[in-house]
Structure formats: C-alpha cells, structure tokens
PDB file of N, CA and C in Angstrom:
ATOM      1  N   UNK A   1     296.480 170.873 224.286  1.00  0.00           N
ATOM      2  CA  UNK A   1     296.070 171.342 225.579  1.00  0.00           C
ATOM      3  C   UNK A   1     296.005 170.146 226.519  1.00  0.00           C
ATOM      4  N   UNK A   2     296.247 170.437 227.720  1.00  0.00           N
ATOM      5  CA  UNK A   2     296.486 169.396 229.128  1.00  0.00           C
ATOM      6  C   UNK A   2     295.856 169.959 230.080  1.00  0.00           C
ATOM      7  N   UNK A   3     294.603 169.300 230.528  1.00  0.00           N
ATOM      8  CA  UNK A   3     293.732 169.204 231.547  1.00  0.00           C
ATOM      9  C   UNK A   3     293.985 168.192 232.653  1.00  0.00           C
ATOM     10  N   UNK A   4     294.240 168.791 233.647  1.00  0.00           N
ATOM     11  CA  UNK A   4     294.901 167.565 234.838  1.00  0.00           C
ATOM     12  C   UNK A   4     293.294 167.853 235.715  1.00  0.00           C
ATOM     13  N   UNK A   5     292.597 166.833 236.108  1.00  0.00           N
ATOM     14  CA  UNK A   5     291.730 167.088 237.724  1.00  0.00           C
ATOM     15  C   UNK A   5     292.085 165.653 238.086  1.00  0.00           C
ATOM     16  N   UNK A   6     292.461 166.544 239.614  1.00  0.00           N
ATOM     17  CA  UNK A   6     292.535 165.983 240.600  1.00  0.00           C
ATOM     18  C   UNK A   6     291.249 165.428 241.564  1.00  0.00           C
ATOM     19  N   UNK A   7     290.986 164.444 241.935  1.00  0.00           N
ATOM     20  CA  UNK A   7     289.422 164.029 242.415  1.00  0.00           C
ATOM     21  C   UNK A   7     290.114 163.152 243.398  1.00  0.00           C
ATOM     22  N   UNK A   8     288.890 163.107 244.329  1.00  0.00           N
ATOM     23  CA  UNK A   8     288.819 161.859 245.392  1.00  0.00           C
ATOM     24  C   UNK A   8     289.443 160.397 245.020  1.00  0.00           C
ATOM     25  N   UNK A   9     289.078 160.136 243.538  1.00  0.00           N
ATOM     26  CA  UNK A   9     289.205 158.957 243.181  1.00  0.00           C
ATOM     27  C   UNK A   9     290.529 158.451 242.361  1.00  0.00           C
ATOM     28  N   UNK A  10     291.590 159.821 242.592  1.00  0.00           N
ATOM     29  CA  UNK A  10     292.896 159.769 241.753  1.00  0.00           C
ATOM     30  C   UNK A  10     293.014 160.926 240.514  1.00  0.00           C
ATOM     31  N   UNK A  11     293.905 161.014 240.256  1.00  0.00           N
ATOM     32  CA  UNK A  11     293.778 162.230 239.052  1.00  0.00           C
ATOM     33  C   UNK A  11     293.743 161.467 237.797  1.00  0.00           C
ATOM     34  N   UNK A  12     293.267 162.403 236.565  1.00  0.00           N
ATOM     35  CA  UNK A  12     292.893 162.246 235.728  1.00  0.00           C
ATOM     36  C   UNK A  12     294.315 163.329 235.153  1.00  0.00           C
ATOM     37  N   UNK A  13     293.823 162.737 233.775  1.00  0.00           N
ATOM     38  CA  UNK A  13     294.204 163.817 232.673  1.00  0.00           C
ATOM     39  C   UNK A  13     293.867 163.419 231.412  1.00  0.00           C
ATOM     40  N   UNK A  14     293.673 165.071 230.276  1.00  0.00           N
ATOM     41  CA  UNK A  14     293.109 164.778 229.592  1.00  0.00           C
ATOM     42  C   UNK A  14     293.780 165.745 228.548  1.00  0.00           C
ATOM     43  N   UNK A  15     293.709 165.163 227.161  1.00  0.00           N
ATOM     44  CA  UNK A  15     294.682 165.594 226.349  1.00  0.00           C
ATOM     45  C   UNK A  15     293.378 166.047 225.093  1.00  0.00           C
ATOM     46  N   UNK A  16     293.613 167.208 224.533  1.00  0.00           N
ATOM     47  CA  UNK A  16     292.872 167.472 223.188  1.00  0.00           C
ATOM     48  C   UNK A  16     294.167 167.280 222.153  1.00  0.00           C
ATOM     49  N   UNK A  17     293.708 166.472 221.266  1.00  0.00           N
ATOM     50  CA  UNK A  17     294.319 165.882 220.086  1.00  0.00           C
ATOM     51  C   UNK A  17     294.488 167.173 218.916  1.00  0.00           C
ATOM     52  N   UNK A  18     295.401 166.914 218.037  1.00  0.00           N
ATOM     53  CA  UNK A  18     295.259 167.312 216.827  1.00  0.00           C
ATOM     54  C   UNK A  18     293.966 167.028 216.230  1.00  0.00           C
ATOM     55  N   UNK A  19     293.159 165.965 216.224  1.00  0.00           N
ATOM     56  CA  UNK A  19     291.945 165.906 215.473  1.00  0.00           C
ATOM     57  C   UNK A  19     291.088 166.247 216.364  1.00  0.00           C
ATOM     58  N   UNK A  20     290.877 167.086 216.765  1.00  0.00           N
ATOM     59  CA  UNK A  20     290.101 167.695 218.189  1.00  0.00           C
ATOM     60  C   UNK A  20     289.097 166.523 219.126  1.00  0.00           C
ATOM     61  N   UNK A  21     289.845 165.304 219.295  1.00  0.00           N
ATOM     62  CA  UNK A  21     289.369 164.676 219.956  1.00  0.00           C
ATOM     63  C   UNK A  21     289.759 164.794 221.569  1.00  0.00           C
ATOM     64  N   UNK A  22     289.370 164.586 222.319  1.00  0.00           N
ATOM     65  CA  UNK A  22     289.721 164.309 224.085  1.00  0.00           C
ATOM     66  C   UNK A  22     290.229 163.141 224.350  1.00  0.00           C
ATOM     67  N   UNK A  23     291.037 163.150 225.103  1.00  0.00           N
ATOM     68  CA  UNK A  23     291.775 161.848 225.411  1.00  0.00           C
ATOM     69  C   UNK A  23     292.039 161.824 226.553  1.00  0.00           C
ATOM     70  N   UNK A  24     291.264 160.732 227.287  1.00  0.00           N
ATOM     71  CA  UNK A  24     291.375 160.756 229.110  1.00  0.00           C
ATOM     72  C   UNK A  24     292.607 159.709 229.552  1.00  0.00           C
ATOM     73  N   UNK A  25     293.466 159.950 230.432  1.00  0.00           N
ATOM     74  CA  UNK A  25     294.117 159.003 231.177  1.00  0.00           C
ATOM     75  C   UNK A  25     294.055 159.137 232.635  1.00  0.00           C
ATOM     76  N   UNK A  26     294.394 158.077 232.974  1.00  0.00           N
ATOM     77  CA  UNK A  26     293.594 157.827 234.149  1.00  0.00           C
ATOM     78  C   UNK A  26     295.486 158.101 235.458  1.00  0.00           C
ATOM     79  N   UNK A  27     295.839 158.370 236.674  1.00  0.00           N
ATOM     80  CA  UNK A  27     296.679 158.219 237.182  1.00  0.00           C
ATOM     81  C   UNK A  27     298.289 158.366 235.951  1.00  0.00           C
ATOM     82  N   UNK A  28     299.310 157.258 235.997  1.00  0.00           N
ATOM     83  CA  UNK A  28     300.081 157.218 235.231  1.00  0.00           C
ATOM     84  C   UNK A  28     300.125 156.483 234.360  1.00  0.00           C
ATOM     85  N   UNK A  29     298.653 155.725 234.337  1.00  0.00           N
ATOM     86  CA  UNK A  29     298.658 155.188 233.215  1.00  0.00           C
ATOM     87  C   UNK A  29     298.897 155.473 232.026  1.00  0.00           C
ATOM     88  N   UNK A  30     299.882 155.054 231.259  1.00  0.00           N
ATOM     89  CA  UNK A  30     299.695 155.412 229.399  1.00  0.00           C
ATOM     90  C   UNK A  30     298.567 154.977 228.399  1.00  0.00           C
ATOM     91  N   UNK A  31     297.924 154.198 229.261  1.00  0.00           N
ATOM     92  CA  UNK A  31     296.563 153.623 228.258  1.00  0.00           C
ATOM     93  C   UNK A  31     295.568 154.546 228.448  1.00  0.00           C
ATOM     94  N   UNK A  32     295.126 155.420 227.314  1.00  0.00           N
ATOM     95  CA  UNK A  32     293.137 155.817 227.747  1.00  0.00           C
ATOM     96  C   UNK A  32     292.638 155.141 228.077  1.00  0.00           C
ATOM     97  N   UNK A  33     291.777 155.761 228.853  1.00  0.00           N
ATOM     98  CA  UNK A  33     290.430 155.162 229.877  1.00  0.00           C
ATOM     99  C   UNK A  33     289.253 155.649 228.872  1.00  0.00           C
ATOM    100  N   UNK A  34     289.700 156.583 228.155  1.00  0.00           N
ATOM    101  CA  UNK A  34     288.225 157.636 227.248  1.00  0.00           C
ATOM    102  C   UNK A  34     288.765 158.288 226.287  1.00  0.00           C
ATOM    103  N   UNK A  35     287.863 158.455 225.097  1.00  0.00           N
ATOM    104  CA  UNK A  35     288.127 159.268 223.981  1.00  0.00           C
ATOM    105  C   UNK A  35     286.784 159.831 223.488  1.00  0.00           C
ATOM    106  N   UNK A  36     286.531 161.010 224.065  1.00  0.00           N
ATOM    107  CA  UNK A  36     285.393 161.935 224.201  1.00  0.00           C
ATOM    108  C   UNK A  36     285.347 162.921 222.985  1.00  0.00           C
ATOM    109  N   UNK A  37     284.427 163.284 222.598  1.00  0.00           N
ATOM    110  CA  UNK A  37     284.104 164.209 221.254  1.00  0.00           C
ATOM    111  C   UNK A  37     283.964 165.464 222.547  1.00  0.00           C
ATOM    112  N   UNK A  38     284.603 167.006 222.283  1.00  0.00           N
ATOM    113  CA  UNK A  38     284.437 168.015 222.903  1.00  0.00           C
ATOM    114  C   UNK A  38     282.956 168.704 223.068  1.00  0.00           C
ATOM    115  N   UNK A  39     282.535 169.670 223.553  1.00  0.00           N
ATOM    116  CA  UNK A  39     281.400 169.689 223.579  1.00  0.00           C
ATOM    117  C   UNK A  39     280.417 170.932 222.606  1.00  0.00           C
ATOM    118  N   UNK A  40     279.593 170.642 221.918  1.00  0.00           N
ATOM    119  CA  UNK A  40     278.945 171.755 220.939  1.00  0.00           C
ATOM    120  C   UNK A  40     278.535 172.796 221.305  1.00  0.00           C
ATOM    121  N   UNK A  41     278.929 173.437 220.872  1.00  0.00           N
ATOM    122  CA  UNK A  41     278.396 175.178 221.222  1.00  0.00           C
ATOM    123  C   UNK A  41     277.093 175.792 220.198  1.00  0.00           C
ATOM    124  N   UNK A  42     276.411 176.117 220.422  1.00  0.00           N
ATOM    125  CA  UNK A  42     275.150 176.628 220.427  1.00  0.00           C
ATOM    126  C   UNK A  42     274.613 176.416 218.364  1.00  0.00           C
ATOM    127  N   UNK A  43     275.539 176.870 217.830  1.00  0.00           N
ATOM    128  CA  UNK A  43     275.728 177.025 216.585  1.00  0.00           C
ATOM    129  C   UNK A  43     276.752 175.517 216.040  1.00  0.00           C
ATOM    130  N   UNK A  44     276.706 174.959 215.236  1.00  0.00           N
ATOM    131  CA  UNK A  44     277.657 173.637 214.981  1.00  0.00           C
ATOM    132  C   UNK A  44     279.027 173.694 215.200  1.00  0.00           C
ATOM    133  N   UNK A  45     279.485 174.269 216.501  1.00  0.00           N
ATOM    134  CA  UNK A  45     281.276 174.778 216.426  1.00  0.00           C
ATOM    135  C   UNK A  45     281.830 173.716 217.377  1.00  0.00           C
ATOM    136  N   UNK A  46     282.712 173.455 217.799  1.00  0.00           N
ATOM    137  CA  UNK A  46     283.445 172.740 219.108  1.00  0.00           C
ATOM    138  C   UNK A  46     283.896 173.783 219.927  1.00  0.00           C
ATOM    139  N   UNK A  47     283.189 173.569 221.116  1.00  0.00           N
ATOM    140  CA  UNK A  47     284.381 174.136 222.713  1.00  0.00           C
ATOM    141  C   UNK A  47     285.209 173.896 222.604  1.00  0.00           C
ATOM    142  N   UNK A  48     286.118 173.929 222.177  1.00  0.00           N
ATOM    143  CA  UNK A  48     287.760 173.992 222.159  1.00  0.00           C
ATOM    144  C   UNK A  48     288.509 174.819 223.269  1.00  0.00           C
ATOM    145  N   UNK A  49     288.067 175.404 223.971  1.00  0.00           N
ATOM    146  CA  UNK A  49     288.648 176.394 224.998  1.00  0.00           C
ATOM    147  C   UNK A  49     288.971 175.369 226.272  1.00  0.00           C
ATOM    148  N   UNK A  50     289.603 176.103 227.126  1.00  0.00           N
ATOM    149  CA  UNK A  50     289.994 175.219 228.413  1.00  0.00           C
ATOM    150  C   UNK A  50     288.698 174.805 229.286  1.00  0.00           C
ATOM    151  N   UNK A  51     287.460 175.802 229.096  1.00  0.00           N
ATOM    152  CA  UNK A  51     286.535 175.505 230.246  1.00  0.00           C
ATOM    153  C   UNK A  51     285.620 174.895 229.570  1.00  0.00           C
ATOM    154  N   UNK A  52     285.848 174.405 227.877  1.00  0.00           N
ATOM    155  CA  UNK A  52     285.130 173.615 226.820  1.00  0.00           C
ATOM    156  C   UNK A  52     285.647 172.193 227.508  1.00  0.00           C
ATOM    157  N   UNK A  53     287.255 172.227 227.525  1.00  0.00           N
ATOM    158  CA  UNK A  53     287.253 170.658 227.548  1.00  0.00           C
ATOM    159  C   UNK A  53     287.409 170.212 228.970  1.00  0.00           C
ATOM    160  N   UNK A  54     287.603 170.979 230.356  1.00  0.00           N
ATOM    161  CA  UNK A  54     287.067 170.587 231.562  1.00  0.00           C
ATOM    162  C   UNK A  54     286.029 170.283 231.317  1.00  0.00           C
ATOM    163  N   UNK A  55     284.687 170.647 231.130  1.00  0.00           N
ATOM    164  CA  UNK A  55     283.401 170.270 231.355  1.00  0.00           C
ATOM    165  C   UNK A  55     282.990 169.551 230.584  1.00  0.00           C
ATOM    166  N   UNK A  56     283.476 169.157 229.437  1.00  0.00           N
ATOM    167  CA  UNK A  56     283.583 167.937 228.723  1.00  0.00           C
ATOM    168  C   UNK A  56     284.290 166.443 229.606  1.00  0.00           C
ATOM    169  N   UNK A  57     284.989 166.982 230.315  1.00  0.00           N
ATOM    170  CA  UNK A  57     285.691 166.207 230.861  1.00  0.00           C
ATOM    171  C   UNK A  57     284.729 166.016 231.983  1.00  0.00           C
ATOM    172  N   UNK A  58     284.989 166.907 232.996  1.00  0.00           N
ATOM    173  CA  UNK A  58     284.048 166.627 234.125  1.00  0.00           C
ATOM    174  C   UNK A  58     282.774 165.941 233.730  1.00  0.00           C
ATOM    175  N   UNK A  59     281.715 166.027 232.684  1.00  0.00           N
ATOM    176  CA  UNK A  59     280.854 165.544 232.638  1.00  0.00           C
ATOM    177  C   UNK A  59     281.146 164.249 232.720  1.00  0.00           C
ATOM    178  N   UNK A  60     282.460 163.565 231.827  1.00  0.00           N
ATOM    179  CA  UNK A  60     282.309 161.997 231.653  1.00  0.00           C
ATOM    180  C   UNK A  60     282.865 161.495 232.922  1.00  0.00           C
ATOM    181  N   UNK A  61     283.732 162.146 233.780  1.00  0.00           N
ATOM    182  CA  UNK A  61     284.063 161.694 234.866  1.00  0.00           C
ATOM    183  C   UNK A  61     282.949 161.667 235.932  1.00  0.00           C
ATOM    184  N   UNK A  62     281.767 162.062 236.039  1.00  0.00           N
ATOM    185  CA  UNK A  62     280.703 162.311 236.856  1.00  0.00           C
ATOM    186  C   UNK A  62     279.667 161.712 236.898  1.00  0.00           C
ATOM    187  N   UNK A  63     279.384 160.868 235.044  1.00  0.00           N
ATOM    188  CA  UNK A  63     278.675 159.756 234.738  1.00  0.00           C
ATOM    189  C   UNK A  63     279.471 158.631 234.869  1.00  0.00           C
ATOM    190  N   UNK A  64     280.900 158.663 235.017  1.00  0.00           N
ATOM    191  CA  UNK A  64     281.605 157.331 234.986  1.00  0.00           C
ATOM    192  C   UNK A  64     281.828 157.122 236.540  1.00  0.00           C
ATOM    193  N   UNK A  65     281.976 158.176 237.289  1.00  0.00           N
ATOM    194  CA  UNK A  65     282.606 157.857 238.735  1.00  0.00           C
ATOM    195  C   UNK A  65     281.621 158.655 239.335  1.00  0.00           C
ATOM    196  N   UNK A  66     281.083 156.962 240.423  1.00  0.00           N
ATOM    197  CA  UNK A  66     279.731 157.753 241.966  1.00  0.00           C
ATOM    198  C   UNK A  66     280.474 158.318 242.660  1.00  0.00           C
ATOM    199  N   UNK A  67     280.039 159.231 243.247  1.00  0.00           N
ATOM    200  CA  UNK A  67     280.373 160.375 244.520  1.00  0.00           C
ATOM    201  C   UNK A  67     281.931 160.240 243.849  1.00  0.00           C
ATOM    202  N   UNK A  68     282.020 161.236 242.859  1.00  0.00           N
ATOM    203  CA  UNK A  68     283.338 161.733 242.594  1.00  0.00           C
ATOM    204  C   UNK A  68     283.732 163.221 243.169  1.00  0.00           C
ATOM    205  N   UNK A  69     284.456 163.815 243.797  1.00  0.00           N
ATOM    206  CA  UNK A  69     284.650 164.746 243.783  1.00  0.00           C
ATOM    207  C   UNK A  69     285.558 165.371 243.483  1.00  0.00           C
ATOM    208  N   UNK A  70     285.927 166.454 242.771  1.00  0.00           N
ATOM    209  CA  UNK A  70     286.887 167.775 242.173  1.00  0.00           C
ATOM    210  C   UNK A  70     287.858 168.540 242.910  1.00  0.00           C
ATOM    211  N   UNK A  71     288.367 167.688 243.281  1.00  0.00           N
ATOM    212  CA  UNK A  71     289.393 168.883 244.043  1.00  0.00           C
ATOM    213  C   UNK A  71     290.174 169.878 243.585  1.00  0.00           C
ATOM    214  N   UNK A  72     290.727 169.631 241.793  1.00  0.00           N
ATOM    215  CA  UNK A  72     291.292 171.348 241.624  1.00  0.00           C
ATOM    216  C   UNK A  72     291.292 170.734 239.999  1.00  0.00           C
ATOM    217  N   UNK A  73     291.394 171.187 239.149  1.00  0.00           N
ATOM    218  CA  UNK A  73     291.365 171.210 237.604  1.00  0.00           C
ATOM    219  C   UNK A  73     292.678 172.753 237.388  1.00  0.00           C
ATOM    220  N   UNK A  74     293.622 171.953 236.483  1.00  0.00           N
ATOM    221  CA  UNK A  74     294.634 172.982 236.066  1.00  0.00           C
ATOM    222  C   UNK A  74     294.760 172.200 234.196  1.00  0.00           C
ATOM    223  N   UNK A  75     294.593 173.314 233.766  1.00  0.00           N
ATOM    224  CA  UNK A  75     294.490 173.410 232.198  1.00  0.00           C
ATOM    225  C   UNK A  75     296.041 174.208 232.009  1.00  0.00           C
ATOM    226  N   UNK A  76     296.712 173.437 231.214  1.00  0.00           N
ATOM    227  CA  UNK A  76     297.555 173.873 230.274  1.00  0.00           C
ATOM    228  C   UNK A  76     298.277 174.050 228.621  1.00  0.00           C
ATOM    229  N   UNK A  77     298.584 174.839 228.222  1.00  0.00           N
ATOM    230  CA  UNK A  77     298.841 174.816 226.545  1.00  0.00           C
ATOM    231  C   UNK A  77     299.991 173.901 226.271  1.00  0.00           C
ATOM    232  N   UNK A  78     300.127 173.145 225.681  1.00  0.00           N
ATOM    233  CA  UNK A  78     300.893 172.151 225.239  1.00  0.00           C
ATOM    234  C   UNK A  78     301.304 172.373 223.864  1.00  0.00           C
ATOM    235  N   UNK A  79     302.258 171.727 223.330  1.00  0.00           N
ATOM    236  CA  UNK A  79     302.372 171.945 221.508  1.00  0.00           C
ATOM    237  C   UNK A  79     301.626 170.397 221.777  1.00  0.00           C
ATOM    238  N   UNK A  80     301.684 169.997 220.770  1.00  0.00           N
ATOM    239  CA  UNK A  80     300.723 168.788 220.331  1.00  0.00           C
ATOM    240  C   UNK A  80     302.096 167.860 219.838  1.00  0.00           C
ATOM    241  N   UNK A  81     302.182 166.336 220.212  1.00  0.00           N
ATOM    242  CA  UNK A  81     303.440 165.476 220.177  1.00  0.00           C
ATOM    243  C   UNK A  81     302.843 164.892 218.516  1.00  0.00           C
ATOM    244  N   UNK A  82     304.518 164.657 217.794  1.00  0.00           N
ATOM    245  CA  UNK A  82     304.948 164.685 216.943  1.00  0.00           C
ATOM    246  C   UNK A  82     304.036 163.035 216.328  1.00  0.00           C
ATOM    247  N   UNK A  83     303.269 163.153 215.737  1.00  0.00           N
ATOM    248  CA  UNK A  83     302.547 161.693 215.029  1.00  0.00           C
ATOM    249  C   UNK A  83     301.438 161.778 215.959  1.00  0.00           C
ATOM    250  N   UNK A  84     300.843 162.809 216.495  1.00  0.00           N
ATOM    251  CA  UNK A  84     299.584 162.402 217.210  1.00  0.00           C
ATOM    252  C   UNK A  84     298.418 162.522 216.195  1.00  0.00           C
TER     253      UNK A  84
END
C-alpha cells in the first residue's frame, strides 16, 4: 500500500512493507526519513487499513513537523516490490 500526503512542507510518502512495517519518504528522495510500527487496534491486531496507516502517518508527521498542514492524503494498493 502507497500513502502519498501532500502538506505545506512538501509531500511525503509512505509505503507499508511486507513485514508490516511503514516506511516514510520524504519528496523524491529514495532514502527514509521514518520507519514507523502501524498503529494498534483495541485488541493486539495492527491497522493495516488505509485510514490505519494515514493516521499512523499523520501522527509522526505532526510530532516531527511545527505548523504542518494536510492538504490532501491519497492511499493506494500496490503489489509489494520483489526483495522487500
């Protein structure tokens, strides 16, 4: 899955791994900026859903960046790249 937000401060994107990790990049950079654990749901499960790993996302972008703002978040299904 591919989470793009767009913010004041440049776009982001963010990749859920085969090992259900988050993986932030920043603009076109190829280097992560972040590698975030998704977020727990009530019972010991992972948010795995699209509005699991926006707000996983948004959260770290909101503690990492002052007066950030959101201008649009688009989630998409991806296959997952070959050795990830």
């Amino acid at each position: 899955m591919k989470v793009t937000f767009e913010t004041n401060a440049g776009n982001f994107t963010a990749y859920l791994t085969v090992t259900g990790e988050i993986v932030i990049y920043e603009g076109e950079d190829e280097t992560p900026v972040a590698a975030i654990a998704p977020i727990v749901k009530r019972r010991p499960a992972l948010d795995l859903t699209a509005d699991g790993i926006a707000r996983a996302v948004r959260g770290w972008l909101e503690e990492t960046h002052s007066r950030l703002e959101i201008e649009s978040v688009v989630a998409r299904l991806t296959a997952p790249e070959i050795g990830s």
